[in-house]
C-alpha atoms as a PDB file:
ATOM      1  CA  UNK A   1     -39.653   1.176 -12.328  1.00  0.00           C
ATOM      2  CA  UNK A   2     -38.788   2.543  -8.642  1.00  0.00           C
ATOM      3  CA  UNK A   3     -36.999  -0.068  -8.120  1.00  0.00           C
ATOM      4  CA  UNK A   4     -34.780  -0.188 -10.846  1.00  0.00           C
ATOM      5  CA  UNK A   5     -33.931   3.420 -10.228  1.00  0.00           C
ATOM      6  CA  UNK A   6     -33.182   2.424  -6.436  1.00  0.00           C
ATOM      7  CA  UNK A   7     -31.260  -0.152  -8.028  1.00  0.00           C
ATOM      8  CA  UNK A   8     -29.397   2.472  -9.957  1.00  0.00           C
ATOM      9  CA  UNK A   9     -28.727   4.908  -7.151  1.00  0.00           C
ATOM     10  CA  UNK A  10     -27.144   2.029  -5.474  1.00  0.00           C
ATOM     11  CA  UNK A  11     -24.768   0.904  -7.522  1.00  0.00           C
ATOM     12  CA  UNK A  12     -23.766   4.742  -8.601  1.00  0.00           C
ATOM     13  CA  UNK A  13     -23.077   5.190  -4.735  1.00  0.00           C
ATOM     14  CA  UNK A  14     -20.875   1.912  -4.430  1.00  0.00           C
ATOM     15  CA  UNK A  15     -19.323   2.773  -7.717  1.00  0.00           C
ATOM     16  CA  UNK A  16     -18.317   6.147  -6.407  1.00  0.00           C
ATOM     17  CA  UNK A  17     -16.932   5.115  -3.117  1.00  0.00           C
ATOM     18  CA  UNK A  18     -13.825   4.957  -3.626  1.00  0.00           C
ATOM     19  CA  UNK A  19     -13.597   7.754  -5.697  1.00  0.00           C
ATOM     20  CA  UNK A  20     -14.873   9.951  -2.331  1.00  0.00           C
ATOM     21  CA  UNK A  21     -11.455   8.359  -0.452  1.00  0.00           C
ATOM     22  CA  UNK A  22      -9.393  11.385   1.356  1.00  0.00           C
ATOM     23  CA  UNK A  23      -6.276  12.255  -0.834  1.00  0.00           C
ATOM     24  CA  UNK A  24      -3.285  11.624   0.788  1.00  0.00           C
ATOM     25  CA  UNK A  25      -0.395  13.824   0.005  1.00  0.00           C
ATOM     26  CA  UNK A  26       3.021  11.250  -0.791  1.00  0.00           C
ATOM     27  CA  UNK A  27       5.974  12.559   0.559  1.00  0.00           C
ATOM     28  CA  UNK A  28       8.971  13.532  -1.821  1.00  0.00           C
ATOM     29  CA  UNK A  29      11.598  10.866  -1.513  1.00  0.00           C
ATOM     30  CA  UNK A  30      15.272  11.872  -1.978  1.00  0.00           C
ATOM     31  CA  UNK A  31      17.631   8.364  -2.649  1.00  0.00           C
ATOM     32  CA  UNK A  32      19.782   7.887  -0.085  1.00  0.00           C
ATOM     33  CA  UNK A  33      22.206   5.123  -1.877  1.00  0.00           C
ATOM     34  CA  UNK A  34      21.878   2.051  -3.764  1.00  0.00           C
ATOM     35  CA  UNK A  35      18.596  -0.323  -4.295  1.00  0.00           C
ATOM     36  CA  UNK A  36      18.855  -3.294  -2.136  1.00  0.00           C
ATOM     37  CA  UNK A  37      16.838  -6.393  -2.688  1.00  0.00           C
ATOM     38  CA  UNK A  38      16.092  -7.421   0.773  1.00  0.00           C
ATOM     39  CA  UNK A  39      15.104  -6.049   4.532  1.00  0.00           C
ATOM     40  CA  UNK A  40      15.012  -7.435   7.788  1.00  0.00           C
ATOM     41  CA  UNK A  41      11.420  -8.047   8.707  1.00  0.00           C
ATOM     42  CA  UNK A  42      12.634  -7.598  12.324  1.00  0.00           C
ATOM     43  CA  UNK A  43      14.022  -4.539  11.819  1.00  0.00           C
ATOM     44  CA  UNK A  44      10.500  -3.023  10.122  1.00  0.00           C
ATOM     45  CA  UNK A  45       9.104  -0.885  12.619  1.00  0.00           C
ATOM     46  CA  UNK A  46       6.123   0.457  10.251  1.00  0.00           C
ATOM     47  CA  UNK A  47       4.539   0.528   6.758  1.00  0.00           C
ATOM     48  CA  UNK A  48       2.806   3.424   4.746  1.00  0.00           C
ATOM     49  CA  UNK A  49       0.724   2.525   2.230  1.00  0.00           C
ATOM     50  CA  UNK A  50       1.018   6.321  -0.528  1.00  0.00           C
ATOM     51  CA  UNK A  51      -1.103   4.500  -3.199  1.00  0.00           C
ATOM     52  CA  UNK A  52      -1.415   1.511  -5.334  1.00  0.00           C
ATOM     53  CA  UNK A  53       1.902   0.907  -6.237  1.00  0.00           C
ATOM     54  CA  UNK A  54       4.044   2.351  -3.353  1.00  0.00           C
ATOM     55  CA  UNK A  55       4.942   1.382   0.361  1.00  0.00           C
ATOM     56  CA  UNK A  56       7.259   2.981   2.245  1.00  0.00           C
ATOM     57  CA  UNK A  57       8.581   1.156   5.513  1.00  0.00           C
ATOM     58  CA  UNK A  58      10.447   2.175   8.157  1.00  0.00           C
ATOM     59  CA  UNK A  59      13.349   0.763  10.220  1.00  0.00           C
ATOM     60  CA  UNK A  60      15.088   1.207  13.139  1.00  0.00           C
ATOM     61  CA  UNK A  61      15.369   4.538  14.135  1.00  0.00           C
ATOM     62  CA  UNK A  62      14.272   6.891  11.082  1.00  0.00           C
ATOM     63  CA  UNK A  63      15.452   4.667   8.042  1.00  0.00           C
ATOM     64  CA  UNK A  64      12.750   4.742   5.139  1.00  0.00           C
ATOM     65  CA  UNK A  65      12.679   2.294   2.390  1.00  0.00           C
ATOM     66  CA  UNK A  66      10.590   3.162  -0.478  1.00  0.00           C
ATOM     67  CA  UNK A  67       8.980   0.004  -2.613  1.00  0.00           C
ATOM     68  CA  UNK A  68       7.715   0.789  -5.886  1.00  0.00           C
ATOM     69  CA  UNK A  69       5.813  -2.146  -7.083  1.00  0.00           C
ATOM     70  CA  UNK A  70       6.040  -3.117 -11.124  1.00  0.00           C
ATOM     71  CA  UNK A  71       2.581  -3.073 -11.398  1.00  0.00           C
ATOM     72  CA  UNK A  72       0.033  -0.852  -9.658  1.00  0.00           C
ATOM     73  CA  UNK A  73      -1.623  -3.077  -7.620  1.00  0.00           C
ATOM     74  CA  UNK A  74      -5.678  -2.601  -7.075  1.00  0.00           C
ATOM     75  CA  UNK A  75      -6.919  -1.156  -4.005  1.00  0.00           C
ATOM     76  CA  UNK A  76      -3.780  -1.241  -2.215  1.00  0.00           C
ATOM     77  CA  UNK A  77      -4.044   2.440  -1.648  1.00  0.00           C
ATOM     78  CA  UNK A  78      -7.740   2.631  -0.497  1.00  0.00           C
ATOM     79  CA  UNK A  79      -7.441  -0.154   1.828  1.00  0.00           C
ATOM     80  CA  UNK A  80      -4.169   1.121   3.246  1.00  0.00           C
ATOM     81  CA  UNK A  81      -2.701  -2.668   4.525  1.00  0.00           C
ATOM     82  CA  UNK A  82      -1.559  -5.865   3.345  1.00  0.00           C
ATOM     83  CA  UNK A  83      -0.109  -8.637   4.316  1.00  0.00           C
ATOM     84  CA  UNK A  84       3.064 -11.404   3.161  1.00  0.00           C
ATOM     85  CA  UNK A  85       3.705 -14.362   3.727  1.00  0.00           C
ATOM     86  CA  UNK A  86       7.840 -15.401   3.751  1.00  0.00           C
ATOM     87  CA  UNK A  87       9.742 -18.130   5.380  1.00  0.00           C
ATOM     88  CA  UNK A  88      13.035 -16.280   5.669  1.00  0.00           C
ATOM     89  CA  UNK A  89      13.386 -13.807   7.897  1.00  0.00           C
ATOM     90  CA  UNK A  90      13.822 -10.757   4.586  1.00  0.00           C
ATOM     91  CA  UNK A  91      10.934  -9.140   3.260  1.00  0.00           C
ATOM     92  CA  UNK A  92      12.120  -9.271  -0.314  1.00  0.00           C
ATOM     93  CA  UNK A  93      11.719  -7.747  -3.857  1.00  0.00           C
ATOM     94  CA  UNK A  94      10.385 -11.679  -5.253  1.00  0.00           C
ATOM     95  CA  UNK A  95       8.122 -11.412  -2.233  1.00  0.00           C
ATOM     96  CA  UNK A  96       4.221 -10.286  -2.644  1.00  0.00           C
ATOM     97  CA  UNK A  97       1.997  -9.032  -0.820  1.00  0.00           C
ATOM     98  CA  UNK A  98      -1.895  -9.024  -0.086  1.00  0.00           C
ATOM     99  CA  UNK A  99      -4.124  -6.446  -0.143  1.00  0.00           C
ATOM    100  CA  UNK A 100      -6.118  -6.437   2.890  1.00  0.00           C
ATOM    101  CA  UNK A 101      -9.837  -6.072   2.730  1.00  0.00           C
ATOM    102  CA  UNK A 102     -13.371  -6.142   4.777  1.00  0.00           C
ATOM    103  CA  UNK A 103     -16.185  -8.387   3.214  1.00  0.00           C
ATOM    104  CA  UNK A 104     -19.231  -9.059   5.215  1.00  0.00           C
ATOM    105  CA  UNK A 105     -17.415  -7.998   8.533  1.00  0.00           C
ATOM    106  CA  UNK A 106     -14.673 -10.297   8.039  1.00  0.00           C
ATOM    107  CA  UNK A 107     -11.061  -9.887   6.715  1.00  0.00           C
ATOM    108  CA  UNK A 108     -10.066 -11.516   3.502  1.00  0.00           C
ATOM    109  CA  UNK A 109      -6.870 -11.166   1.244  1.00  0.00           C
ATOM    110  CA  UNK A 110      -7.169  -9.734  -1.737  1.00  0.00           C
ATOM    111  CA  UNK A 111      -5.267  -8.996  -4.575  1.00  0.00           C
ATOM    112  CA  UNK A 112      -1.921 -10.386  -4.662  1.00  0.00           C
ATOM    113  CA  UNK A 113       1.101  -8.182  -6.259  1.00  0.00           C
ATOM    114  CA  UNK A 114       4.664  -8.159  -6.480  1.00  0.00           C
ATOM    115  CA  UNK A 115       7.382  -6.442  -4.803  1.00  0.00           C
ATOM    116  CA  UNK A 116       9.978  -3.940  -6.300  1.00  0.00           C
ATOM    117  CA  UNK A 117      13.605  -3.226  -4.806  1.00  0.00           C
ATOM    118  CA  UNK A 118      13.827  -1.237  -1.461  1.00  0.00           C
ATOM    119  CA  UNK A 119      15.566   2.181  -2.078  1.00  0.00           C
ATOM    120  CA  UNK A 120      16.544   3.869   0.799  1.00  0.00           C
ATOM    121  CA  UNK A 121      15.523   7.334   1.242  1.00  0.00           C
ATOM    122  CA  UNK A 122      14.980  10.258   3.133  1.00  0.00           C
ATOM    123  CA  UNK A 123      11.174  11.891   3.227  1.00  0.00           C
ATOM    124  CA  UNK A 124      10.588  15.368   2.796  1.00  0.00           C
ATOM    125  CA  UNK A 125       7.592  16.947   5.085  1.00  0.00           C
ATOM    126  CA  UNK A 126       4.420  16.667   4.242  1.00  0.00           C
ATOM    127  CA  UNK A 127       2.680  20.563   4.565  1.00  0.00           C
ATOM    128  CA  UNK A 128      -0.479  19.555   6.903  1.00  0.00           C
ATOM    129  CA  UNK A 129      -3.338  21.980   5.396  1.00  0.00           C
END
């Protein structure tokens, strides 16, 4: 019996672990033209993960492209990275990605989603409490 209540305990805590990840604020983003289809991987200077189904990435100088995915795409926004495989030299919207994750102290991809259209756009600042 003690052990099936250790049992229990356990699997509450890993079920709740997630749930206990820091809330990130996303930024507001205001369109700055048209949707394109394609970046420049060279040109990407960073990536934000904001949650499951949105990446924002930055290019030279202070241009932001937000992705909204089709489809929310699990764990993307706890793990915070990802990674794509391409051979052009375009990150684009028939592109996926993989969700990046630890298991057993090594790194392994995850789940696999699509890509949406890059929209350019300018963030709004984020109030730090």
């Amino acid at each position: 019996m003690k052990n099936l209540f250790l049992m229990t305990a356990i699997g509450a805590a890993l079920v709740a672990g997630p749930a206990i990840a820091k809330k990130r604020e996303m930024p507001v983003a205001t369109a700055t033209g048209a949707a394109v289809d394609c970046i420049t991987i060279s040109q990407i200077r960073e990536s934000r993960v904001r949650s499951d189904s949105v990446i924002d990435f930055r290019t030279g100088g202070k241009k932001w492209y937000r992705n909204t995915l089709p489809s929310s795409c699990p764990a993307l926004g706890f793990e915070e990275r990802f990674s794509y495989r391409t051979s052009l030299n375009q990150l684009c919207a028939v592109d996926t990605i993989a969700v990046l994750q630890t298991f057993g102290g090594h790194l392994q991809e995850g789940p696999r989603c699509g890509l949406g259209k890059f929209q350019p756009v300018e963030l709004a600042k984020v109030a730090r409490k």
